[in-house]
PDB file of N, CA and C in Angstrom:
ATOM      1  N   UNK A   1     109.370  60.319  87.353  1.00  0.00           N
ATOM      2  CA  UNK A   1     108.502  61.449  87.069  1.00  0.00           C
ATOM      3  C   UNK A   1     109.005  62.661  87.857  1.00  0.00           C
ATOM      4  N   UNK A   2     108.967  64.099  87.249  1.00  0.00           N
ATOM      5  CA  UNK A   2     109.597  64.766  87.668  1.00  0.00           C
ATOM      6  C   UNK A   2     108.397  65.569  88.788  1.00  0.00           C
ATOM      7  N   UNK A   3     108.503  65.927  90.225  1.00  0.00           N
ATOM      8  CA  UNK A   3     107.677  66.998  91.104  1.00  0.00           C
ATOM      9  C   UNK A   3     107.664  68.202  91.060  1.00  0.00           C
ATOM     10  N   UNK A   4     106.639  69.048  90.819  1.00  0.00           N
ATOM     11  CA  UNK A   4     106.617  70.473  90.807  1.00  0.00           C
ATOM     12  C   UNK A   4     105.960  70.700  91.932  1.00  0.00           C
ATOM     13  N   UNK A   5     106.074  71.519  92.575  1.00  0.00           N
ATOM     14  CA  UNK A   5     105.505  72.551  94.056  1.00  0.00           C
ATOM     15  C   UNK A   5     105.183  73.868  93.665  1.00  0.00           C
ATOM     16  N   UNK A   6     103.532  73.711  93.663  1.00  0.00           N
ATOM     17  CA  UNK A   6     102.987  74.969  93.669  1.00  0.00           C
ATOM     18  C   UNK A   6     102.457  75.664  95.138  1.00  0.00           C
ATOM     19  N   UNK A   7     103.168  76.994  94.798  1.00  0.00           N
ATOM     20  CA  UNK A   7     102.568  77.410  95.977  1.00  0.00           C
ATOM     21  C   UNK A   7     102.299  78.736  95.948  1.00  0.00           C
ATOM     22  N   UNK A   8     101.128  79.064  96.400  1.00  0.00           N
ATOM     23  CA  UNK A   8      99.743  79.856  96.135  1.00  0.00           C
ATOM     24  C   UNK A   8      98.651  79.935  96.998  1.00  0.00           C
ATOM     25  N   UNK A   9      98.882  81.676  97.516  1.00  0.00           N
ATOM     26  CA  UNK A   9      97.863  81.471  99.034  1.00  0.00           C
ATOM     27  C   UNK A   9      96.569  81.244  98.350  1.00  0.00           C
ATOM     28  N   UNK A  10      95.938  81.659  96.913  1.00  0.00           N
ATOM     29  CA  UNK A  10      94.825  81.779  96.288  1.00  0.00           C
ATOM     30  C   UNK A  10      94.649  80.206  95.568  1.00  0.00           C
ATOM     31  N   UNK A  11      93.443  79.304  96.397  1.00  0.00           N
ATOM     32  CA  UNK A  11      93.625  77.636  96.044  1.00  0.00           C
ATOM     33  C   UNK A  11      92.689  77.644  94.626  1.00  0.00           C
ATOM     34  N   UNK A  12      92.558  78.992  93.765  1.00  0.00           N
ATOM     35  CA  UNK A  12      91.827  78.713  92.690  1.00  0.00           C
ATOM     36  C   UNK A  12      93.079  78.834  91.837  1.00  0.00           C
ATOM     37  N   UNK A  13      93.818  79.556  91.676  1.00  0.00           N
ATOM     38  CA  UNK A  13      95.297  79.554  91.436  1.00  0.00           C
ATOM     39  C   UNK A  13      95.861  78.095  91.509  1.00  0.00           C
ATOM     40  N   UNK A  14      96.097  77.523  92.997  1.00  0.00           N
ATOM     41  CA  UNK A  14      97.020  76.540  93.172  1.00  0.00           C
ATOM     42  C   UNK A  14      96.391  75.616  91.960  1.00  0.00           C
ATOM     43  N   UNK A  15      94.986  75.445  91.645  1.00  0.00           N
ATOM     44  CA  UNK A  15      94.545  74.204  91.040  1.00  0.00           C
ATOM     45  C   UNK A  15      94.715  74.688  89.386  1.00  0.00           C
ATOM     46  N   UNK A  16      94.523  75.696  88.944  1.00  0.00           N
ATOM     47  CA  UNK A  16      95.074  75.595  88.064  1.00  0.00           C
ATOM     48  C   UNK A  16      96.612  75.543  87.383  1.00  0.00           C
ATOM     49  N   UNK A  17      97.283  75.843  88.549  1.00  0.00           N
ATOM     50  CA  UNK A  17      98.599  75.636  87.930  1.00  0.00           C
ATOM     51  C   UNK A  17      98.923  73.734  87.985  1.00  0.00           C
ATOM     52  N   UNK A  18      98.327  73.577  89.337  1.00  0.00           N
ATOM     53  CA  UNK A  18      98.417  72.135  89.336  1.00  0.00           C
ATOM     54  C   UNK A  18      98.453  71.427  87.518  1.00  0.00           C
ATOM     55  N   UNK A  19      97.173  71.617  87.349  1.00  0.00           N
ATOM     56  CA  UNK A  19      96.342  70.920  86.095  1.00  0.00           C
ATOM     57  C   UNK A  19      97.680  71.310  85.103  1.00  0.00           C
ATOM     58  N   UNK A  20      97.808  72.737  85.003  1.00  0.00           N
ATOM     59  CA  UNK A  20      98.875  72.766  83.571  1.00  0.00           C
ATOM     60  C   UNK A  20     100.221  72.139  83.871  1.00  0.00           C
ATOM     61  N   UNK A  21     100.495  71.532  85.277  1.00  0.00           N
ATOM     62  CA  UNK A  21     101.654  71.212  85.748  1.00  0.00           C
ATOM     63  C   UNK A  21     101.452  69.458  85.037  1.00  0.00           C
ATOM     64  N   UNK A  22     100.585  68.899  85.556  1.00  0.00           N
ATOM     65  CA  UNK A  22      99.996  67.529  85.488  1.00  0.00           C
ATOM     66  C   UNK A  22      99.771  67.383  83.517  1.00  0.00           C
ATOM     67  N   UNK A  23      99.489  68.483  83.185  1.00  0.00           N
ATOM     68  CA  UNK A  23      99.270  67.752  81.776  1.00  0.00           C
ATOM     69  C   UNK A  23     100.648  68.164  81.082  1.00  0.00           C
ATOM     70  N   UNK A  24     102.179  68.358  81.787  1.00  0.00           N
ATOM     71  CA  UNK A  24     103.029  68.702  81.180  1.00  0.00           C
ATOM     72  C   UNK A  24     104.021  67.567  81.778  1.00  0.00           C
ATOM     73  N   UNK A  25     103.139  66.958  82.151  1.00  0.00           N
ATOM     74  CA  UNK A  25     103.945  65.279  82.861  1.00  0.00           C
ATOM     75  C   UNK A  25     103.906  65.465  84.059  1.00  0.00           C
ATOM     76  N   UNK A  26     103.927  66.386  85.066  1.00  0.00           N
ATOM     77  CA  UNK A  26     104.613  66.334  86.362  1.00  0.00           C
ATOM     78  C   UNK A  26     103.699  65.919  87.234  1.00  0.00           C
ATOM     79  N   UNK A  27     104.148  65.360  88.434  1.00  0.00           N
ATOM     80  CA  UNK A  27     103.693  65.119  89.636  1.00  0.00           C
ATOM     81  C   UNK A  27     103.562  66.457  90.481  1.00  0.00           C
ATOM     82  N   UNK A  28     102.432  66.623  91.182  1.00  0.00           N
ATOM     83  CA  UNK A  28     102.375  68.189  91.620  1.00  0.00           C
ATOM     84  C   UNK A  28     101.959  67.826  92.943  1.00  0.00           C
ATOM     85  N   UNK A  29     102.391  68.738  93.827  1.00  0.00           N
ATOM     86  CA  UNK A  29     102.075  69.046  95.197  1.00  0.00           C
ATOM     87  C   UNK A  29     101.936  70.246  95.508  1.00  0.00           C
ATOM     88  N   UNK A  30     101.232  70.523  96.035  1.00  0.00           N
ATOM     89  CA  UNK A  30     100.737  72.278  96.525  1.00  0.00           C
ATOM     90  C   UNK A  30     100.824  72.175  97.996  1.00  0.00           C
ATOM     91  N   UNK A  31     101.075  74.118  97.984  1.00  0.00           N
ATOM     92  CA  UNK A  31     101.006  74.621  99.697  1.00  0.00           C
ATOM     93  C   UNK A  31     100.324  75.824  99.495  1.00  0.00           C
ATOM     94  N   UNK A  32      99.762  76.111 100.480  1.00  0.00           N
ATOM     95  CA  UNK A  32      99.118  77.248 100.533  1.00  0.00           C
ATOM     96  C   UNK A  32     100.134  78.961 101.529  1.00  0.00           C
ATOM     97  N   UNK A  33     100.942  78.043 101.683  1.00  0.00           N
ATOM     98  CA  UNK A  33     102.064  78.990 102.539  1.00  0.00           C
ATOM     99  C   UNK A  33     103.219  78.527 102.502  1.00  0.00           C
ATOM    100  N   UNK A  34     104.379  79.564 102.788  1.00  0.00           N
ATOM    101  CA  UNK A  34     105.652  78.822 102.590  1.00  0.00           C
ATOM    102  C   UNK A  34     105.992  78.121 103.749  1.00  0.00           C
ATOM    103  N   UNK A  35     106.005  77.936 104.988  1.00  0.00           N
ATOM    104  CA  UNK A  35     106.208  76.740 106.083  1.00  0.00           C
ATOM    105  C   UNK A  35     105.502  75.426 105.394  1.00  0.00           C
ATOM    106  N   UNK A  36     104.256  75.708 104.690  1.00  0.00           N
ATOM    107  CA  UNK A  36     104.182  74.350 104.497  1.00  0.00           C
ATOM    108  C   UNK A  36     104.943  74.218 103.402  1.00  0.00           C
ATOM    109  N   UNK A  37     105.146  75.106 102.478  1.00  0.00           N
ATOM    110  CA  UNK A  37     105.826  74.709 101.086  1.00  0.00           C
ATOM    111  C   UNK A  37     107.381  73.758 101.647  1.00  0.00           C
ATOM    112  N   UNK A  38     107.860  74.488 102.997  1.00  0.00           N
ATOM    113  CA  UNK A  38     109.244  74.355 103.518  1.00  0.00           C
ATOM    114  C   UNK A  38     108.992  72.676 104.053  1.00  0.00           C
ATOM    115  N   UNK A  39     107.775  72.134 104.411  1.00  0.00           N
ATOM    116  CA  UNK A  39     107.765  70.917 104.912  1.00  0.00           C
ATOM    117  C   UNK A  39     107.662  70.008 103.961  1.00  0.00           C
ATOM    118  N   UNK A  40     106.963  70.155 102.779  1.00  0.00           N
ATOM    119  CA  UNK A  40     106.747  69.223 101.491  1.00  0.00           C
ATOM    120  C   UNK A  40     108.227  69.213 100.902  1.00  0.00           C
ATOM    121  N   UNK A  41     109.178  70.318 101.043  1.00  0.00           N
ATOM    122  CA  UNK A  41     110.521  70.171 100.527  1.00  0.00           C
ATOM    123  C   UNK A  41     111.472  69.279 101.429  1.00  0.00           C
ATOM    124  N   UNK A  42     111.290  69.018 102.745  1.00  0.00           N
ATOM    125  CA  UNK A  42     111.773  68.492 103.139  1.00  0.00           C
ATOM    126  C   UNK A  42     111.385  67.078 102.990  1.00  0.00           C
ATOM    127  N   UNK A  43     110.421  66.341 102.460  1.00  0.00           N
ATOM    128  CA  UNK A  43     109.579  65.074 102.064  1.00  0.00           C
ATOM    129  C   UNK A  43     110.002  65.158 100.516  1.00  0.00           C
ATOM    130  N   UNK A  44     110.163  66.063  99.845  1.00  0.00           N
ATOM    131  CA  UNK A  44     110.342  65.449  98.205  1.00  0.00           C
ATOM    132  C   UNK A  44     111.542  66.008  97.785  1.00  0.00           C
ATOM    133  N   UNK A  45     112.055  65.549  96.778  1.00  0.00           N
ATOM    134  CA  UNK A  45     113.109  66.158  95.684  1.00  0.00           C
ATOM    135  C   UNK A  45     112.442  66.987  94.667  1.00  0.00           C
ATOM    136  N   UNK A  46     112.236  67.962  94.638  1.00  0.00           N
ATOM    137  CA  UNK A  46     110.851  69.415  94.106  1.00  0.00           C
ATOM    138  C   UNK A  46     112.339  69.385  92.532  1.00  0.00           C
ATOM    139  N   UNK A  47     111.608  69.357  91.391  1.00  0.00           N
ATOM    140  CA  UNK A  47     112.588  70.150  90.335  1.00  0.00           C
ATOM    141  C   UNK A  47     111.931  70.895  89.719  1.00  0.00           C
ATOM    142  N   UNK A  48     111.003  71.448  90.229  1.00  0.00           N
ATOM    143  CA  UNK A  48     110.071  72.763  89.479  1.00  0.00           C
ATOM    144  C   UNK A  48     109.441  73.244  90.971  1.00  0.00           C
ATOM    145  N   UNK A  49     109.486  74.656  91.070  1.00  0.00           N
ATOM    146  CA  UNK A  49     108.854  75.225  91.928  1.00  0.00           C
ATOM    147  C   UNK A  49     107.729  76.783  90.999  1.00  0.00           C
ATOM    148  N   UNK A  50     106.675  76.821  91.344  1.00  0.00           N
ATOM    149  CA  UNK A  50     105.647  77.578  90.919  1.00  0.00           C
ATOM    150  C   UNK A  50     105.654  78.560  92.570  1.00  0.00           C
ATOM    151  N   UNK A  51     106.115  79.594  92.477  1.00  0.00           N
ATOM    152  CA  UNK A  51     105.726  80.347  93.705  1.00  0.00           C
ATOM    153  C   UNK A  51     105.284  82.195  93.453  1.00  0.00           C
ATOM    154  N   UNK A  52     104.133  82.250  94.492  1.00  0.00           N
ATOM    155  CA  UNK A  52     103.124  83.061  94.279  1.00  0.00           C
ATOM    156  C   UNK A  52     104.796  84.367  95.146  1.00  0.00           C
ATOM    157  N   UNK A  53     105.032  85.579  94.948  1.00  0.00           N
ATOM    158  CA  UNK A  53     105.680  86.285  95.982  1.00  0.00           C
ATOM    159  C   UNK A  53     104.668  87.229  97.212  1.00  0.00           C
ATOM    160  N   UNK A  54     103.801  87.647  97.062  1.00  0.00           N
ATOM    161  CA  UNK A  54     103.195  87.455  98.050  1.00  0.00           C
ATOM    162  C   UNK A  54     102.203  87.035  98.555  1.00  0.00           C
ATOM    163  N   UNK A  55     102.437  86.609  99.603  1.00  0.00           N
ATOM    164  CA  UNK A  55     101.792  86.030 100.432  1.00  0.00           C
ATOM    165  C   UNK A  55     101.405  85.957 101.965  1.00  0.00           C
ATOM    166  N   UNK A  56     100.469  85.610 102.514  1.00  0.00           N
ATOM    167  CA  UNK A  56     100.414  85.759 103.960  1.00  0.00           C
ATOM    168  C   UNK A  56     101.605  85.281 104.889  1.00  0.00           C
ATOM    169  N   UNK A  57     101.967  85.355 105.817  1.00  0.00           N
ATOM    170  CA  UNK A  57     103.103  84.871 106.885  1.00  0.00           C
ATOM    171  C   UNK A  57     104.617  85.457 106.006  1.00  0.00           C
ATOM    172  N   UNK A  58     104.618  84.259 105.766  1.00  0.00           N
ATOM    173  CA  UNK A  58     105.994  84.091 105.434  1.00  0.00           C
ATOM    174  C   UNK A  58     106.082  84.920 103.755  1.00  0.00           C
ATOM    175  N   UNK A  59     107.100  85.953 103.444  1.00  0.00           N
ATOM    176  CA  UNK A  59     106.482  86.376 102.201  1.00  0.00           C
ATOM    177  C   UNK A  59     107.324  84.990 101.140  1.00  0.00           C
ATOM    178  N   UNK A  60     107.186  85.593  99.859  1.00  0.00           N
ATOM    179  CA  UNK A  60     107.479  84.779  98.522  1.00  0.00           C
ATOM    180  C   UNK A  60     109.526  85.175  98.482  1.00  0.00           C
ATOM    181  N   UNK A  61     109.898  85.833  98.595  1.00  0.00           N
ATOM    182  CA  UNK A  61     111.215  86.269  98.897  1.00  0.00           C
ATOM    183  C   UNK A  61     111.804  85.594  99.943  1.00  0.00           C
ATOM    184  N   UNK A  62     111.417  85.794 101.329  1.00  0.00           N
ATOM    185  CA  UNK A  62     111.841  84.847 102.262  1.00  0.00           C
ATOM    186  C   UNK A  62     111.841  83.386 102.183  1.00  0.00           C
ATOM    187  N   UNK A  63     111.008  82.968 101.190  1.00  0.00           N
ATOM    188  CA  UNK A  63     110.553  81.566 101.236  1.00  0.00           C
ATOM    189  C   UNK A  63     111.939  81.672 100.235  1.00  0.00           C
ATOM    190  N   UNK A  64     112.017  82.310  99.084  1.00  0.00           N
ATOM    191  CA  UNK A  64     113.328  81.905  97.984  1.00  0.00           C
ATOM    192  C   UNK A  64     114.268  82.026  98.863  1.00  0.00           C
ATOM    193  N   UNK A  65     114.792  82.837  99.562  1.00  0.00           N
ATOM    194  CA  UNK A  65     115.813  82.941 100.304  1.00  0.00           C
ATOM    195  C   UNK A  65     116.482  81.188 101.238  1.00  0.00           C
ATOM    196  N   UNK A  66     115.213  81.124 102.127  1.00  0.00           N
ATOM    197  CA  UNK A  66     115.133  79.320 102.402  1.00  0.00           C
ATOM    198  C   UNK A  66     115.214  78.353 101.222  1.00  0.00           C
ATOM    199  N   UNK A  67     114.655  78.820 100.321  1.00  0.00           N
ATOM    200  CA  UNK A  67     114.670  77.274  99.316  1.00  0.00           C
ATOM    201  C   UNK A  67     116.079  77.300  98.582  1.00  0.00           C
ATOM    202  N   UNK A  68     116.965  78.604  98.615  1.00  0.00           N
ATOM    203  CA  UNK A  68     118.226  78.808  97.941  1.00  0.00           C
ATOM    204  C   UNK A  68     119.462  77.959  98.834  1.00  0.00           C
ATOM    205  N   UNK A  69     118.732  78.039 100.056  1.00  0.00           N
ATOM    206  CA  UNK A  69     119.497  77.402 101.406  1.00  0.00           C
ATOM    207  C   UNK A  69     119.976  75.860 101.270  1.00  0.00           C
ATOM    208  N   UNK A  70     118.628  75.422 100.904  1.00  0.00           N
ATOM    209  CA  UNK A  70     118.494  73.898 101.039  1.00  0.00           C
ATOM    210  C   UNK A  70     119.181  73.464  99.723  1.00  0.00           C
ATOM    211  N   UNK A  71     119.917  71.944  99.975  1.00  0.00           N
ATOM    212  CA  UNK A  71     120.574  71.222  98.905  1.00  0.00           C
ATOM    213  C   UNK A  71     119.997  71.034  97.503  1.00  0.00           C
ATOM    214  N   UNK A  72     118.667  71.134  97.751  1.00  0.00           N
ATOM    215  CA  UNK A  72     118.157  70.881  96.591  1.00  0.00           C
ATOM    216  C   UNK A  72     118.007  72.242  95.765  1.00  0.00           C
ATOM    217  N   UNK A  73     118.223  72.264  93.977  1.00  0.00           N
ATOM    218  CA  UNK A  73     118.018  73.246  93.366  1.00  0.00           C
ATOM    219  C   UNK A  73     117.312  73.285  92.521  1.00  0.00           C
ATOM    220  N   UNK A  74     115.763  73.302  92.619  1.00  0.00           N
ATOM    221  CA  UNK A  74     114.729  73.603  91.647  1.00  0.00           C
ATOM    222  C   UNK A  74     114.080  74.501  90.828  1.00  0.00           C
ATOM    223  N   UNK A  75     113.926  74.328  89.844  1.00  0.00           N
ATOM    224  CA  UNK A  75     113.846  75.421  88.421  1.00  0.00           C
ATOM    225  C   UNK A  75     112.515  76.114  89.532  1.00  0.00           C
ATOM    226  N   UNK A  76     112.797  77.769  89.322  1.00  0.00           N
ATOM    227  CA  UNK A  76     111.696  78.522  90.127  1.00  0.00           C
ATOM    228  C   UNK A  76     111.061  79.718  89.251  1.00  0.00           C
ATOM    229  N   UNK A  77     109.806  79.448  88.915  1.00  0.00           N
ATOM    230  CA  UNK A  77     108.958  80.261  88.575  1.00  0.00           C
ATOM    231  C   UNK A  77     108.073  80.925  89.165  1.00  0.00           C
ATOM    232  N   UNK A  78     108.366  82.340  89.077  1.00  0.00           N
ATOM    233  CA  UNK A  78     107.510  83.498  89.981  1.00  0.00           C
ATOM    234  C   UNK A  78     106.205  84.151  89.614  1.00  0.00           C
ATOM    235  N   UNK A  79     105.143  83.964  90.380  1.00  0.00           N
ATOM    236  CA  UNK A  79     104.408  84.988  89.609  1.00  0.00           C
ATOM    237  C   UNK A  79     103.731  85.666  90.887  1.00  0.00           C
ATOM    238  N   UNK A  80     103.285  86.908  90.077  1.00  0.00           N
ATOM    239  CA  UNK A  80     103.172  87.801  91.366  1.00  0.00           C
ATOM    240  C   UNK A  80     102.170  88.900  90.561  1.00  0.00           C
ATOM    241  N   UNK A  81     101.041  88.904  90.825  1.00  0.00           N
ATOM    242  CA  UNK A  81     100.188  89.932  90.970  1.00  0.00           C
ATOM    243  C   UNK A  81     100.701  91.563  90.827  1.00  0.00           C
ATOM    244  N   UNK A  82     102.189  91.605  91.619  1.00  0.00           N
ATOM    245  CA  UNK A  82     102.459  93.133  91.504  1.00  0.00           C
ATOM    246  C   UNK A  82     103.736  93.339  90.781  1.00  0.00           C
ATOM    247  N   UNK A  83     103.999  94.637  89.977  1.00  0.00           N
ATOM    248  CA  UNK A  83     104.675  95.111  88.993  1.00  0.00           C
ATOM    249  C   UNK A  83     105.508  95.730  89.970  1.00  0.00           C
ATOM    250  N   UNK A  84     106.060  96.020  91.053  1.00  0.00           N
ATOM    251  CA  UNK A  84     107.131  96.265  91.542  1.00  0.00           C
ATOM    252  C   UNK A  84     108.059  95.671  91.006  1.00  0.00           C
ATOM    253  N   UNK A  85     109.513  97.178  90.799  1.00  0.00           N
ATOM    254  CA  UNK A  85     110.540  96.376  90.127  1.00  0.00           C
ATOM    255  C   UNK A  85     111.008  95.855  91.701  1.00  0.00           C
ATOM    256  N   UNK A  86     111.175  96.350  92.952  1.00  0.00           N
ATOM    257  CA  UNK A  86     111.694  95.476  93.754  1.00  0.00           C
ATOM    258  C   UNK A  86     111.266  93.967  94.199  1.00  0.00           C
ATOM    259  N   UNK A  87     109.790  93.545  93.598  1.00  0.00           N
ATOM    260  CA  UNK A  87     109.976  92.557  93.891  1.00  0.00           C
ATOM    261  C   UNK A  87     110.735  91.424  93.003  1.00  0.00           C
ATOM    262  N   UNK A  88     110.579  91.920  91.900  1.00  0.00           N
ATOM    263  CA  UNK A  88     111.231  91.314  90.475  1.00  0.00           C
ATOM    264  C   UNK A  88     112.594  91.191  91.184  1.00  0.00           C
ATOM    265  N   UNK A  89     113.444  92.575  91.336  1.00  0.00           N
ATOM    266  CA  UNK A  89     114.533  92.473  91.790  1.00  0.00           C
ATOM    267  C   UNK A  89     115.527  91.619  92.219  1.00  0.00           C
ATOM    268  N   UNK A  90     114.090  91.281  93.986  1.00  0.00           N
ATOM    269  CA  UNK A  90     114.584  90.287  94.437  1.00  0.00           C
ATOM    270  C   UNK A  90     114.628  88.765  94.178  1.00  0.00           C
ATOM    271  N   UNK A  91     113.655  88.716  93.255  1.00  0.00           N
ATOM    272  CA  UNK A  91     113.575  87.251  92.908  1.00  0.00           C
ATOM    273  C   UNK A  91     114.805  87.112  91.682  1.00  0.00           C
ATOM    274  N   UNK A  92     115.210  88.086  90.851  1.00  0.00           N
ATOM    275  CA  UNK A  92     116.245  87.908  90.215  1.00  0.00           C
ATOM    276  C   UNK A  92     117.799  87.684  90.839  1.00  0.00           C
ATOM    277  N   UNK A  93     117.944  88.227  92.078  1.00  0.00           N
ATOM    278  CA  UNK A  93     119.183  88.360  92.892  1.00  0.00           C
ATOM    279  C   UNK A  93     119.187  86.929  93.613  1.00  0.00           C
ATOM    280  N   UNK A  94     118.323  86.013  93.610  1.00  0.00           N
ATOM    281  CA  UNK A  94     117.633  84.932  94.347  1.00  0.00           C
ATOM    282  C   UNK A  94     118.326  84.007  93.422  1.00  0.00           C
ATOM    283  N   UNK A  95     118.237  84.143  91.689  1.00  0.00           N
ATOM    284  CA  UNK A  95     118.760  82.805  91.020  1.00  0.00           C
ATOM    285  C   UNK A  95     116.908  82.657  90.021  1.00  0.00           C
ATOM    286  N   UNK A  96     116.299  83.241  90.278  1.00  0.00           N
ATOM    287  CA  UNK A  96     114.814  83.038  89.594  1.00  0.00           C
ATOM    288  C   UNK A  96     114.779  83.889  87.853  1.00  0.00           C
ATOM    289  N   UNK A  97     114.744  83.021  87.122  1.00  0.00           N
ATOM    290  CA  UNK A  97     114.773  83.463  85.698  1.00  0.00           C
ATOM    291  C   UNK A  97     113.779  83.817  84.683  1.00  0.00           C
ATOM    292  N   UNK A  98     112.694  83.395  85.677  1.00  0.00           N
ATOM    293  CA  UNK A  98     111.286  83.265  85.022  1.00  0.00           C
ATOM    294  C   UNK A  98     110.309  84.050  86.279  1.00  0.00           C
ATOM    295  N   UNK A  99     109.646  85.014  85.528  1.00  0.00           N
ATOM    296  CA  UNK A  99     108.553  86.132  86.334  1.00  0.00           C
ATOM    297  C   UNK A  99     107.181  86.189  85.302  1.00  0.00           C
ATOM    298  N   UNK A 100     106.630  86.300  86.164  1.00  0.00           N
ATOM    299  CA  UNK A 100     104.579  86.347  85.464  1.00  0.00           C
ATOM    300  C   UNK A 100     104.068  87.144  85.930  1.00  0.00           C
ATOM    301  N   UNK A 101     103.239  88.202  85.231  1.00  0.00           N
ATOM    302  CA  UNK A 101     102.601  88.707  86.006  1.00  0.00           C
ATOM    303  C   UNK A 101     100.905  87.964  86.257  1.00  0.00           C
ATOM    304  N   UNK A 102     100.340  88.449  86.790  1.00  0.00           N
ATOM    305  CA  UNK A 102      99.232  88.089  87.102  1.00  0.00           C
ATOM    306  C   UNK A 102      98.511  89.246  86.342  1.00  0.00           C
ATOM    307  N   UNK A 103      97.597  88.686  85.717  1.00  0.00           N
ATOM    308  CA  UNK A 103      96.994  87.504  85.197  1.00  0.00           C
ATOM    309  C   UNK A 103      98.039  86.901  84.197  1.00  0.00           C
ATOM    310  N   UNK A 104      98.188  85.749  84.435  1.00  0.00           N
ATOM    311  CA  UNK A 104      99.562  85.489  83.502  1.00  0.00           C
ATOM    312  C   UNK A 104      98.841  84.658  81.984  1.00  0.00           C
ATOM    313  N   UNK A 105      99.638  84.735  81.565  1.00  0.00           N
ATOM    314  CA  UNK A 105      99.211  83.883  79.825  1.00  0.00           C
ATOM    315  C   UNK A 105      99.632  82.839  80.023  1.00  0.00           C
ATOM    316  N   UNK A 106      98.601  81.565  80.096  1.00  0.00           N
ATOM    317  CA  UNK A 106      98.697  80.339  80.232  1.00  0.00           C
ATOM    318  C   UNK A 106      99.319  79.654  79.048  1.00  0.00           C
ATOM    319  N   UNK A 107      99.719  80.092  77.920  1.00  0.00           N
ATOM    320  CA  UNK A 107     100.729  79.850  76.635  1.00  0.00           C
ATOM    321  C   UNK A 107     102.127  80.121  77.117  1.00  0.00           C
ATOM    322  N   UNK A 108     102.392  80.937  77.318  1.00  0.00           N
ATOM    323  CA  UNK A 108     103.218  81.548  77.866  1.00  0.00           C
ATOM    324  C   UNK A 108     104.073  80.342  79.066  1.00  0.00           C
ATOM    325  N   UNK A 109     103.092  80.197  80.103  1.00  0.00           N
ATOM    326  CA  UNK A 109     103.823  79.827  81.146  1.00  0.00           C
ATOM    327  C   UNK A 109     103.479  78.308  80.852  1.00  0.00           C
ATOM    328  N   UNK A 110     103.164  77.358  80.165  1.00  0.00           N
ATOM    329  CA  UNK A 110     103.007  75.859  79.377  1.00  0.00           C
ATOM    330  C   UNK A 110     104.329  76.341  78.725  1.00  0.00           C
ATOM    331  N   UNK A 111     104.720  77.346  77.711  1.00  0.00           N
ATOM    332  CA  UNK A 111     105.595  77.205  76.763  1.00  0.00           C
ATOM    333  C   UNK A 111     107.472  77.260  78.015  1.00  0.00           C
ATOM    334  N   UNK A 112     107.343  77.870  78.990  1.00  0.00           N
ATOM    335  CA  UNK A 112     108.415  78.148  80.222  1.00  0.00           C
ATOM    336  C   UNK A 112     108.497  76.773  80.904  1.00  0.00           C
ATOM    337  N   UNK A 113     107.529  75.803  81.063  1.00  0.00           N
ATOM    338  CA  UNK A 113     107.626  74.645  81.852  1.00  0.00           C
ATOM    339  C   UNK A 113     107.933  73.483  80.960  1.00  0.00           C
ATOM    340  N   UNK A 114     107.787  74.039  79.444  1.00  0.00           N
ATOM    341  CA  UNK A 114     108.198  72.693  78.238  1.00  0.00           C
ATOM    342  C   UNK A 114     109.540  72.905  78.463  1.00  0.00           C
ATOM    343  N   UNK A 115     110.280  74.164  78.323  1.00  0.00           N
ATOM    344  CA  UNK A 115     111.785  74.257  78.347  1.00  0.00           C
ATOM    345  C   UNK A 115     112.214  73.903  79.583  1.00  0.00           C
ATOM    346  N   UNK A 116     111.870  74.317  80.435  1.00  0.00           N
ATOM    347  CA  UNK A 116     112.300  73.404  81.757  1.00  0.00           C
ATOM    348  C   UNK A 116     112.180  71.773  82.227  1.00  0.00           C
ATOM    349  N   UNK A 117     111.192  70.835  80.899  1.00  0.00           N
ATOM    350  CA  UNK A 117     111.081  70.268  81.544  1.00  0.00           C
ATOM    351  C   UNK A 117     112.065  69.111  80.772  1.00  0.00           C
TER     352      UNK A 117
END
């Protein structure tokens, strides 16, 4: 079974992505920050990542920057509340192919996790 990692400082968020993650087969684990997102990666083989870009502490960029680091390379989907092209930017310069805005279309991002999966 394949693991997705959602991570999402907003836990009404995390649970729904969970649910559309879970009814698209996957095994899901959530963080509410990226240190923890960074500790669940070090415990699983993640091949889908759901990540919020900002966020408290650690932002959503820095966290891609670390997860680009590590051996493992998991399909990464962004979504982000704000229409900055720099944050887009950076998540495109990162290796990230897939961006949402918030409020995102739950068709939409079911139809992005069928092709990935």
């Amino acid at each position: 079974m394949k693991i997705a990692l959602v991570i999402d400082d907003q836990p009404a968020i995390r649970r729904l992505l969970a649910e559309i993650l879970r009814q698209a087969g996957f095994r899901v684990i959530t963080a509410g920050e990226g240190r923890d997102a960074l500790e669940k990666m070090a415990e699983w083989e993640i091949d889908l990542i759901i990540l919020d870009m900002k966020m408290p502490g650690m932002s959503g960029a820095e966290l891609l920057r670390q997860i680009r680091r590590k051996s493992q390379n998991p399909e990464i989907i962004v979504i982000t509340a704000y229409s900055e092209s720099e944050v887009t930017d950076q998540a495109m310069k990162l290796g990230v192919r897939h961006i949402l805005q918030k409020p995102f279309d739950v068709g939409l991002l079911r139809s992005i996790i069928k092709r990935i999966a």
